[in-house]
C-alpha atoms as a PDB file:
ATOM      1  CA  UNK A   1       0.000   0.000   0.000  1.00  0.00           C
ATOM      2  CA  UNK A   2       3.043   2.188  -0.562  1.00  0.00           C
ATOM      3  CA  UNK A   3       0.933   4.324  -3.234  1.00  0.00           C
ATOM      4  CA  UNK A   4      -1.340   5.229  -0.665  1.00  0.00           C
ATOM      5  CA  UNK A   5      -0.476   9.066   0.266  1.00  0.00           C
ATOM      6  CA  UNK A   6      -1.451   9.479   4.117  1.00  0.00           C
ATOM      7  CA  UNK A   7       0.698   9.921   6.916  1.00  0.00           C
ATOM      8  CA  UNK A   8       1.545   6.926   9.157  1.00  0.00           C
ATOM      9  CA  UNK A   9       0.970   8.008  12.958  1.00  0.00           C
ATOM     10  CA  UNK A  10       4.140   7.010  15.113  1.00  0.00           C
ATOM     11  CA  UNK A  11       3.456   7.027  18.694  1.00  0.00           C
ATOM     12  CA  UNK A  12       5.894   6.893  21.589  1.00  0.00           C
ATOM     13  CA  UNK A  13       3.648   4.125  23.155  1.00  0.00           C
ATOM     14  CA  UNK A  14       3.676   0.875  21.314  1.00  0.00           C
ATOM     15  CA  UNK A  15       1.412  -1.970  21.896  1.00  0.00           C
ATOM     16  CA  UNK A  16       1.590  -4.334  24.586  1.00  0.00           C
ATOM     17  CA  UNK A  17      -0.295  -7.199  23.015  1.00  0.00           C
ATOM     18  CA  UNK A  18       0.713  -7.941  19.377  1.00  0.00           C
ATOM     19  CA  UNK A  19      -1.889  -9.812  17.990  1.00  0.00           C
ATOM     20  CA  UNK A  20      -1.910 -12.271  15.368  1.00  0.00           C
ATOM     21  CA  UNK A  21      -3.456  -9.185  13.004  1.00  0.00           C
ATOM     22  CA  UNK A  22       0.114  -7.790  13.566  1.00  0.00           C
ATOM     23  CA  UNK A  23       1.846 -11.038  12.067  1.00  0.00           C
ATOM     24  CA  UNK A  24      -0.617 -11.046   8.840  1.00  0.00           C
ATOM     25  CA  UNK A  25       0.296  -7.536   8.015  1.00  0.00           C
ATOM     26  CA  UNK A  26      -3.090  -6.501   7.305  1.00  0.00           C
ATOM     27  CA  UNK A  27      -3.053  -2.806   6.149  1.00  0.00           C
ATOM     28  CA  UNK A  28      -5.992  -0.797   8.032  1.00  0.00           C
ATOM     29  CA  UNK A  29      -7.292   2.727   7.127  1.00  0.00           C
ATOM     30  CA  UNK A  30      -8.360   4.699   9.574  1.00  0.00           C
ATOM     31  CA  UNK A  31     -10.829   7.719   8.583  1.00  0.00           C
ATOM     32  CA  UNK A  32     -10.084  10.851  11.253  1.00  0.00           C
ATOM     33  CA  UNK A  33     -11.912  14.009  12.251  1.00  0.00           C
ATOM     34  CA  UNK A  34     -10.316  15.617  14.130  1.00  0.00           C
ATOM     35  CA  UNK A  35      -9.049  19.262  14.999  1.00  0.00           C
ATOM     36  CA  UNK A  36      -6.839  18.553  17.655  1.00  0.00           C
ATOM     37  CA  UNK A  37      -3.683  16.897  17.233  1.00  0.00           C
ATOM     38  CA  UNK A  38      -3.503  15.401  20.813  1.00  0.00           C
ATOM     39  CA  UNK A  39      -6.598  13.872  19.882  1.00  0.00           C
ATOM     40  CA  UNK A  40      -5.504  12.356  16.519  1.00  0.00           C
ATOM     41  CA  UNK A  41      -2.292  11.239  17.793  1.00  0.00           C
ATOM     42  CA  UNK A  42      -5.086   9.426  21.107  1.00  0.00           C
ATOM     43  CA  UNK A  43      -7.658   7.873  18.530  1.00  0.00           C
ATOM     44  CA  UNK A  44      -4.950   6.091  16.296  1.00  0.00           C
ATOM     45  CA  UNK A  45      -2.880   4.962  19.535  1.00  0.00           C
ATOM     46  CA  UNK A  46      -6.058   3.341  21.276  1.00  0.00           C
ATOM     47  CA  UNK A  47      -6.556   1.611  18.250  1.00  0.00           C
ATOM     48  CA  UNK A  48      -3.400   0.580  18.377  1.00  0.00           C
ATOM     49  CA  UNK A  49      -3.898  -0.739  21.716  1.00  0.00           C
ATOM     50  CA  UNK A  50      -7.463  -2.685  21.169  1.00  0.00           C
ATOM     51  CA  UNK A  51      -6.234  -4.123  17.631  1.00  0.00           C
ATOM     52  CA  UNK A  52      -2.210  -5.356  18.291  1.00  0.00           C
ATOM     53  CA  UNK A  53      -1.467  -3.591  15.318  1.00  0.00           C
ATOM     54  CA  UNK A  54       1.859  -2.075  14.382  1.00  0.00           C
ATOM     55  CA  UNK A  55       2.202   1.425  13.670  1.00  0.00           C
ATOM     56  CA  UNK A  56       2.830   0.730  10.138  1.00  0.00           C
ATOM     57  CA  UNK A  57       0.057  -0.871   9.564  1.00  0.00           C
ATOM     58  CA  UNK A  58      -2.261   1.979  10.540  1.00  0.00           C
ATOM     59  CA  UNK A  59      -2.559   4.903   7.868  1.00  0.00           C
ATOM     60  CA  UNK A  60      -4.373   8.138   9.055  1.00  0.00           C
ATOM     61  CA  UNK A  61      -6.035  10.083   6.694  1.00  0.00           C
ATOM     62  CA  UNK A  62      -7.637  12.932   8.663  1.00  0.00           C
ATOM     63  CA  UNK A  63     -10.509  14.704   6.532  1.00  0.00           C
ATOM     64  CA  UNK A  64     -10.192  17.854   8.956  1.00  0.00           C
ATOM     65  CA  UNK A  65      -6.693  18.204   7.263  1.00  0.00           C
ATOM     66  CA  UNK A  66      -7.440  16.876   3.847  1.00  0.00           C
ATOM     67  CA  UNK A  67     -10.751  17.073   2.836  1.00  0.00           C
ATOM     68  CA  UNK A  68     -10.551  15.555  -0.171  1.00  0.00           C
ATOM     69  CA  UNK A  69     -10.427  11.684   0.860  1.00  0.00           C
ATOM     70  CA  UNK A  70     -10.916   9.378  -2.711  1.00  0.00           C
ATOM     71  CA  UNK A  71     -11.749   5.965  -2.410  1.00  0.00           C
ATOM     72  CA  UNK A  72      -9.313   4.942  -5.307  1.00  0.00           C
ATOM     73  CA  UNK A  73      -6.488   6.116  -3.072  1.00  0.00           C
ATOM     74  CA  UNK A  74      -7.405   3.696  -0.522  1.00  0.00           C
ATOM     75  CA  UNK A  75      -8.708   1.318  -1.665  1.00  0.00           C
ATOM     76  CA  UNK A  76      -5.858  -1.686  -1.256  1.00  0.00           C
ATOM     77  CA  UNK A  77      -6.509  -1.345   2.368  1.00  0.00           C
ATOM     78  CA  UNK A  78      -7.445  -4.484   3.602  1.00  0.00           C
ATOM     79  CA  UNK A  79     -10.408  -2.814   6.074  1.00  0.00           C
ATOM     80  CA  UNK A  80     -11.060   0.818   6.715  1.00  0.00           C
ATOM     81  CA  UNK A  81     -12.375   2.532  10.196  1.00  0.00           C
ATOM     82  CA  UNK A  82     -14.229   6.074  10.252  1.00  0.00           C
ATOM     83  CA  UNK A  83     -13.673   7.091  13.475  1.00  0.00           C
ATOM     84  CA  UNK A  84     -15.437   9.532  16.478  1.00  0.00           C
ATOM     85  CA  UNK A  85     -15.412  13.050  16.299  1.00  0.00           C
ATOM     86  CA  UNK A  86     -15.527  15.653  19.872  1.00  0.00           C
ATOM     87  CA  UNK A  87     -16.429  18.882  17.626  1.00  0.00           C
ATOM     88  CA  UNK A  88     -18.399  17.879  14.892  1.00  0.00           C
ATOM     89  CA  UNK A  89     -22.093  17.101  14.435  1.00  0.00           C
ATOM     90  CA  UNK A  90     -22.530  14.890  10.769  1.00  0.00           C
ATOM     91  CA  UNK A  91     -26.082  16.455  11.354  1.00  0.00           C
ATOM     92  CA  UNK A  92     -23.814  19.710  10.296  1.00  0.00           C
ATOM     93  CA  UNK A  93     -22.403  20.157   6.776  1.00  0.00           C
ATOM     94  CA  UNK A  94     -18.652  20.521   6.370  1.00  0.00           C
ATOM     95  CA  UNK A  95     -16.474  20.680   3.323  1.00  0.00           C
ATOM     96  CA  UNK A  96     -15.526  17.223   3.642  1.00  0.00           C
ATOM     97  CA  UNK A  97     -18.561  15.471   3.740  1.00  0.00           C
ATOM     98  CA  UNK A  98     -19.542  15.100   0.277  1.00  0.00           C
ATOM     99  CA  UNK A  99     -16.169  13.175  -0.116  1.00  0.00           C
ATOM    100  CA  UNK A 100     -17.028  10.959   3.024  1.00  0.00           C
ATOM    101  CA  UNK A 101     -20.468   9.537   1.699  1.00  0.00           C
ATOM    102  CA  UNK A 102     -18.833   9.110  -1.573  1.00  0.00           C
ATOM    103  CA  UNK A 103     -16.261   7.135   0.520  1.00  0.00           C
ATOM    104  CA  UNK A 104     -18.581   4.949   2.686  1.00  0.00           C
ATOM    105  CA  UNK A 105     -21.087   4.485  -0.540  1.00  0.00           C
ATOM    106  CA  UNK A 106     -17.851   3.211  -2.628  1.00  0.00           C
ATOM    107  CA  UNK A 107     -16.468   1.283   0.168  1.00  0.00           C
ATOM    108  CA  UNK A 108     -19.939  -0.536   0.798  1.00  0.00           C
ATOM    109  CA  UNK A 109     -20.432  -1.196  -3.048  1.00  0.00           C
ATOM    110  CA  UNK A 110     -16.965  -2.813  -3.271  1.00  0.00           C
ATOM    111  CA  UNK A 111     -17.516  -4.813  -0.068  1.00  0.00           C
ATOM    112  CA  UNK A 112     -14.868  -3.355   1.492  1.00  0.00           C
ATOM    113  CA  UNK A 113     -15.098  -4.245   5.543  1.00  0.00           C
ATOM    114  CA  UNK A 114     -16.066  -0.501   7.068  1.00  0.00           C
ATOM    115  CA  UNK A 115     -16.235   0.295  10.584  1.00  0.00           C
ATOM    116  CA  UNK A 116     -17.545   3.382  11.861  1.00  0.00           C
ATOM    117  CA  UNK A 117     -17.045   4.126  15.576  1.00  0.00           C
ATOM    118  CA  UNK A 118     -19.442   6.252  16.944  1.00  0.00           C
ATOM    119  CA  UNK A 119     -19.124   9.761  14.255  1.00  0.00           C
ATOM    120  CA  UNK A 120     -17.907   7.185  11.991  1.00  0.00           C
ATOM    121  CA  UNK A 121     -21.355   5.315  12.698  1.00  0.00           C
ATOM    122  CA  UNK A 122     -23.897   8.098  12.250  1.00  0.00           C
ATOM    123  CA  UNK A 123     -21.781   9.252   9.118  1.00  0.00           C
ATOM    124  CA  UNK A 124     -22.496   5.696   7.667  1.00  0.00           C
ATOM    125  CA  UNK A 125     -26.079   6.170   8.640  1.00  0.00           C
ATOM    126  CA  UNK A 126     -26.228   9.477   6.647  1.00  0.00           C
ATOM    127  CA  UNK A 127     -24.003   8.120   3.847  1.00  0.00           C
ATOM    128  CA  UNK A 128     -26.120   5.159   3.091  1.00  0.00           C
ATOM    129  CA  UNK A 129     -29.534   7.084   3.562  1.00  0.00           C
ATOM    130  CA  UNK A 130     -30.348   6.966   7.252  1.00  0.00           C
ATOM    131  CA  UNK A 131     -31.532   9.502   9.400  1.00  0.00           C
ATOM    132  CA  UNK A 132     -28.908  11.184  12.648  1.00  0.00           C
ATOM    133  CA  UNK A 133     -30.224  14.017  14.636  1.00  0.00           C
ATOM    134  CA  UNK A 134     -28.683  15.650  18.045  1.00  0.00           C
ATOM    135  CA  UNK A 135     -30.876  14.712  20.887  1.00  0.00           C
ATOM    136  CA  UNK A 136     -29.770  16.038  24.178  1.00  0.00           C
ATOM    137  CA  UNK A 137     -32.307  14.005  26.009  1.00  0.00           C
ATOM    138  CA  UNK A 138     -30.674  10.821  24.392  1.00  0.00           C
ATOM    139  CA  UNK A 139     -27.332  11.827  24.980  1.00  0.00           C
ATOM    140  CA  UNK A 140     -24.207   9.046  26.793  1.00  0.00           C
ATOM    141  CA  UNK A 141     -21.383  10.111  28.906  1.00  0.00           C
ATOM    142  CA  UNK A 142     -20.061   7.500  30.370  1.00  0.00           C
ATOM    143  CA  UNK A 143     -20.053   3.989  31.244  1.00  0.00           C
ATOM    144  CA  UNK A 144     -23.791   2.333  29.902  1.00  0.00           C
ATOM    145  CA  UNK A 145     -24.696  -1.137  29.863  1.00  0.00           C
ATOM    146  CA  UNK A 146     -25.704  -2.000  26.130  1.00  0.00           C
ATOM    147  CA  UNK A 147     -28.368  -5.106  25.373  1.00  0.00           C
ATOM    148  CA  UNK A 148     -27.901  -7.521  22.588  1.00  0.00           C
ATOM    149  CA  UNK A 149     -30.995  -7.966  20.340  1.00  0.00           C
ATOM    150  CA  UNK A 150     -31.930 -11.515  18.989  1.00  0.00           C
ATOM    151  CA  UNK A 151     -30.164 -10.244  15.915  1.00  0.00           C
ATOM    152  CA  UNK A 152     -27.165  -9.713  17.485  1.00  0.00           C
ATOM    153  CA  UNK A 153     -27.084 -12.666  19.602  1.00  0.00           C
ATOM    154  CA  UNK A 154     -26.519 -14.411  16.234  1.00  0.00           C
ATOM    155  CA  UNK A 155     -23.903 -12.687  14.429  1.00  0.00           C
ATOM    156  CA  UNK A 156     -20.602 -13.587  14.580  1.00  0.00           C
ATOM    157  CA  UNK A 157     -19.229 -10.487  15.369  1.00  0.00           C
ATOM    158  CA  UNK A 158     -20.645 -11.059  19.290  1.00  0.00           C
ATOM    159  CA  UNK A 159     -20.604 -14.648  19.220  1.00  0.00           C
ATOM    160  CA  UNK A 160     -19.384 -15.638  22.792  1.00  0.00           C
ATOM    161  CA  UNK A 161     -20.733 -12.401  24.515  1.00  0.00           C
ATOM    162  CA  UNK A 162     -23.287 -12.332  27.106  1.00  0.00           C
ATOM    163  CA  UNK A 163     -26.458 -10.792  26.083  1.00  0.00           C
ATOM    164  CA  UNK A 164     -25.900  -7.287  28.408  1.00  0.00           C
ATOM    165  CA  UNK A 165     -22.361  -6.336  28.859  1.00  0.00           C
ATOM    166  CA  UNK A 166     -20.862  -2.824  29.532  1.00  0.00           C
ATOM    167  CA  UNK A 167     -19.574  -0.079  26.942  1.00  0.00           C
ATOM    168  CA  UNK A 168     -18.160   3.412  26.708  1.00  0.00           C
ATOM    169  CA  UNK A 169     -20.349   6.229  25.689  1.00  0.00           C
ATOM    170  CA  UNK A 170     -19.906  10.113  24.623  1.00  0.00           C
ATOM    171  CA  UNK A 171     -22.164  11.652  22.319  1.00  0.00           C
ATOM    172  CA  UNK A 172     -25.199  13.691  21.723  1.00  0.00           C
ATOM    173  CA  UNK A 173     -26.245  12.414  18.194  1.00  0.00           C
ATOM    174  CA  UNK A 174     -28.113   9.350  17.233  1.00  0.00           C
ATOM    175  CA  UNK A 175     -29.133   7.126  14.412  1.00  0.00           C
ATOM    176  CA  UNK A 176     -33.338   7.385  14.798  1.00  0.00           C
ATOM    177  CA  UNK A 177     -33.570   5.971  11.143  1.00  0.00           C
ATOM    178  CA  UNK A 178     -31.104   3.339  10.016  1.00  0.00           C
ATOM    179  CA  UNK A 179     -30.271   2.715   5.889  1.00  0.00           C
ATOM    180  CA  UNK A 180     -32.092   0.479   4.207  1.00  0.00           C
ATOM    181  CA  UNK A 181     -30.812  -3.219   4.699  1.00  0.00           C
ATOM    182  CA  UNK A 182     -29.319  -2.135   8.214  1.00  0.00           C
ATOM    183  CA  UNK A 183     -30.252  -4.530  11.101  1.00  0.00           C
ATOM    184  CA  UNK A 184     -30.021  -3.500  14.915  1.00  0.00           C
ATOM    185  CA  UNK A 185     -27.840  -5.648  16.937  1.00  0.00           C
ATOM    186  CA  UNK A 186     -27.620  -3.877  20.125  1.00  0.00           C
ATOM    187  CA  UNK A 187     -29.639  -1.509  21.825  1.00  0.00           C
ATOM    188  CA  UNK A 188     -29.367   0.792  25.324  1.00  0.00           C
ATOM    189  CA  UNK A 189     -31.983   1.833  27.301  1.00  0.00           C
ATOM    190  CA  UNK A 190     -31.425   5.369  26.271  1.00  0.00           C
ATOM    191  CA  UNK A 191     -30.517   5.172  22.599  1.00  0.00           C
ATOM    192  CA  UNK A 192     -31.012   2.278  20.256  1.00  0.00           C
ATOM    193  CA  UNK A 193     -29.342   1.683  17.061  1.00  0.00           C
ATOM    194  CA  UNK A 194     -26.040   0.621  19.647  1.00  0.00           C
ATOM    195  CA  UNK A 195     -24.678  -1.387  16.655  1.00  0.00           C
ATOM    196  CA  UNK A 196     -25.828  -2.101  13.308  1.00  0.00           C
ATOM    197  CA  UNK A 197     -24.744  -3.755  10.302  1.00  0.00           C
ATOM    198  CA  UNK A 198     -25.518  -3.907   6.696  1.00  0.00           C
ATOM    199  CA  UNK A 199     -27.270  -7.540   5.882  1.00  0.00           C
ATOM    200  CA  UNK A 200     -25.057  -9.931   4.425  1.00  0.00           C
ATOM    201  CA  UNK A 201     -21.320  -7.781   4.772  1.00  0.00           C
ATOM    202  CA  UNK A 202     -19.180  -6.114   6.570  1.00  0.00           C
ATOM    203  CA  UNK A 203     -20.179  -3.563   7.239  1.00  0.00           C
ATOM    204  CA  UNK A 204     -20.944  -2.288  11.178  1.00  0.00           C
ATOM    205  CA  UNK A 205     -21.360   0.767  13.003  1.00  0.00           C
ATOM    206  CA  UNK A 206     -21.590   1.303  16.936  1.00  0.00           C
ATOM    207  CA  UNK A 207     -22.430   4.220  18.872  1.00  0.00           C
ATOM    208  CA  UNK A 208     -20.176   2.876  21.746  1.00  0.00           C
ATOM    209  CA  UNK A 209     -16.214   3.536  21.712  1.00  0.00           C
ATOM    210  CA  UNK A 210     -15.298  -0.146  22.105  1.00  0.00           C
ATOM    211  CA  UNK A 211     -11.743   1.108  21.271  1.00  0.00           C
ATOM    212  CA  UNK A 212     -11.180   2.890  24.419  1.00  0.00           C
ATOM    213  CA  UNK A 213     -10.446   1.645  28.239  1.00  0.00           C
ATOM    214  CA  UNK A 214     -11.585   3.615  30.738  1.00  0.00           C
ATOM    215  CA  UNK A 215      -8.626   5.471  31.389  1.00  0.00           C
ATOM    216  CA  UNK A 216      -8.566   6.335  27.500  1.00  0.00           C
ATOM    217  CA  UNK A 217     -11.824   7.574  27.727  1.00  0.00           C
ATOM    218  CA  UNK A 218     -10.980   9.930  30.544  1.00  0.00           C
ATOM    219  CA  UNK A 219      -7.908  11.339  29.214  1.00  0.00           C
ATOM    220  CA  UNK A 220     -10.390  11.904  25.746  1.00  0.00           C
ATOM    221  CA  UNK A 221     -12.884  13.560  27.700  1.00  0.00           C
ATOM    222  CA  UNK A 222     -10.717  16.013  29.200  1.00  0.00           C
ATOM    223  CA  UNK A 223      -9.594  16.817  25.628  1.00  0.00           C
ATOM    224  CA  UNK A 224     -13.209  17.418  24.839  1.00  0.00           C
ATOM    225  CA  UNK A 225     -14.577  18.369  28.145  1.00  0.00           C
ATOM    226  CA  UNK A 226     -15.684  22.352  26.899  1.00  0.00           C
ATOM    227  CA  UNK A 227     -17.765  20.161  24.634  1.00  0.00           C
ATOM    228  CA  UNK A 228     -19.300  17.501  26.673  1.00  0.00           C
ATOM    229  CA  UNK A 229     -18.504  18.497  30.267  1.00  0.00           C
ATOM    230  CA  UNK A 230     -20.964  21.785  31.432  1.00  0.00           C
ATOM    231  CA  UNK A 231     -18.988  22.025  34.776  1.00  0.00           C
ATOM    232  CA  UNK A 232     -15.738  20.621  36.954  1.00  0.00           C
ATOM    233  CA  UNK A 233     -18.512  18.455  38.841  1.00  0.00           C
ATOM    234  CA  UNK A 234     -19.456  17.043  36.263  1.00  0.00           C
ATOM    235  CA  UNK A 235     -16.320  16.258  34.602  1.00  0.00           C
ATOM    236  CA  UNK A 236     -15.475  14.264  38.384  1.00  0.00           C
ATOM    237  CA  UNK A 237     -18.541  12.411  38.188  1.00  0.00           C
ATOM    238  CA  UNK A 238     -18.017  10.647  35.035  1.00  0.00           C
ATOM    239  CA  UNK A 239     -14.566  10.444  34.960  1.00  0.00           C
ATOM    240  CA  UNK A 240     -15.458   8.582  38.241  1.00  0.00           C
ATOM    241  CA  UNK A 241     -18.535   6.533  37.494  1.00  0.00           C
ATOM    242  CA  UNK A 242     -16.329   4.648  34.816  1.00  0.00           C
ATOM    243  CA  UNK A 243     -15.920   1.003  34.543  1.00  0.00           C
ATOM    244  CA  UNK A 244     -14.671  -1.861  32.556  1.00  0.00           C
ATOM    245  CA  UNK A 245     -15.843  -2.903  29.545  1.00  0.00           C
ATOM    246  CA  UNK A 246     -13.767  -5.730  28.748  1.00  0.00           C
ATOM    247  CA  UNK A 247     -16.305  -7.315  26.314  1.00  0.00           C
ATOM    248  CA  UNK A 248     -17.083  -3.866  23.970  1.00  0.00           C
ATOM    249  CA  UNK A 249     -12.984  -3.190  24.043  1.00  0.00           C
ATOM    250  CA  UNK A 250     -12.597  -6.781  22.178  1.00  0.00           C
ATOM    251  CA  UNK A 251     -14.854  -5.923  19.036  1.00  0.00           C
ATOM    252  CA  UNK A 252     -12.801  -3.965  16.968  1.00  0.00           C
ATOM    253  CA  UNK A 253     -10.386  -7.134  16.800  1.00  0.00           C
ATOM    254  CA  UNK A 254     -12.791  -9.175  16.435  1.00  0.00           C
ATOM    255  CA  UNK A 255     -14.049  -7.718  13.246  1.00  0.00           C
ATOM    256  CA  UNK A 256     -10.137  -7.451  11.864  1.00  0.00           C
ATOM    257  CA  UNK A 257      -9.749 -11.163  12.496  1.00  0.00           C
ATOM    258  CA  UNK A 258     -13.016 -12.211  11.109  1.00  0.00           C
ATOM    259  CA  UNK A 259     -12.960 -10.032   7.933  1.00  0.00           C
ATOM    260  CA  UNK A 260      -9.833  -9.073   7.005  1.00  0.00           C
END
């Protein structure tokens, strides 16, 4: 994937658990949005982390940066990932967005496996011809548990998961209509549409950060907290009320070694 013109994201921090994605060499493309480099340089090392991969075999193309993201330039990846987003809506319009559906719509029609985490899942909603809106009242900051519906209980992606288990939340948008040929595979008490997939490929989205421990997630919200956090008590009460979610944090390497 030498041809591919993005930047490779070298962290000081390397993974502790090489996996055997790491040995295979897969090449994984991960979508960013975001403004602030501490948060870019976060995102691509907590994949990192989750995943096993090597450094090398993570290419960041950020669309804050460089709009302009083609799917002919990346498409020899072997998987790509649109990640999360702390400061912007895809309810909003943004000079990069017209290149993003074109993305996910390309990606999906060359079964490509696609993974959107959380802004990378209601972007794939709104590529594909669902509906996202921001709802406040809907809104996750924190720790949630997240139920499986009979739908997901079969897929392979959870196969070996117990039917509630605990994820990571921050957001205040929300898939309320998903594309046509979605199915639901996990819901929350406050927000459905958890996880969805696209019948018959590879193609998931989840409004959970499975990629992040709890520690990640508080060092992200702190990044973020102007955005998410409306005071310093707040801020302590999530950062505190965090727990483990052991079985969400495996998913992302799941769905490298089952489709990739």
């Amino acid at each position: 994937m030498a041809e591919i013109a993005t930047e490779t994201v070298a962290e000081t921090a390397v993974a502790t658990d090489r996996s055997p994605l790491a040995e295979r060499g897969i090449r994984v493309v991960l979508v960013q949005i975001r403004g602030l480099p501490q948060a870019k340089r976060h995102e691509v090392w907590c994949i990192r982390q989750c995943t096993g991969l090597d450094a090398d075999q993570i290419y960041s193309w950020n669309v804050v940066d460089r709009p302009e993201v083609r799917w002919s330039t990346l498409r020899r990846a072997d998987a790509i990932i649109i990640g999360g987003s702390g400061d912007h809506s895809v309810t909003e319009d943004y000079p990069f967005m017209p290149w993003l559906e074109d993305l996910v719509q390309s990606a999906v029609a060359h079964r490509m496996p696609l993974f959107g985490i959380c802004w990378g899942h209601h972007m794939m909603a709104r590529a594909l011809g669902g509906e996202v809106v921001t709802d406040p009242d809907g809104e996750e900051i924190g720790t949630y548990e997240v139920d499986l519906t009979p739908a997901g209980s079969e897929d392979p992606l959870f196969e070996g998961l117990p039917g509630r288990f605990l994820a990571n939340l921050v957001h205040h948008d929300r898939v309320i209509a998903p594309p046509e040929g979605f199915h639901e595979l996990a819901t929350s008490e406050r927000c459905g549409w958890q996880t969805m997939r696209l019948d018959g490929l590879p193609v998931y989205g989840t409004q959970f950060h499975g990629e992040m421990t709890p520690a990640q997630l508080r060092r992200r919200l702190l990044m973020y907290k102007d955005h998410y956090l409306e005071t310093e008590e707040q801020a302590e009460e999530v950062v505190e009320s965090l727990r483990k979610t052991e079985e969400a944090h495996g998913l992302l390497r799941r769905f490298l070694e089952l489709y990739t």
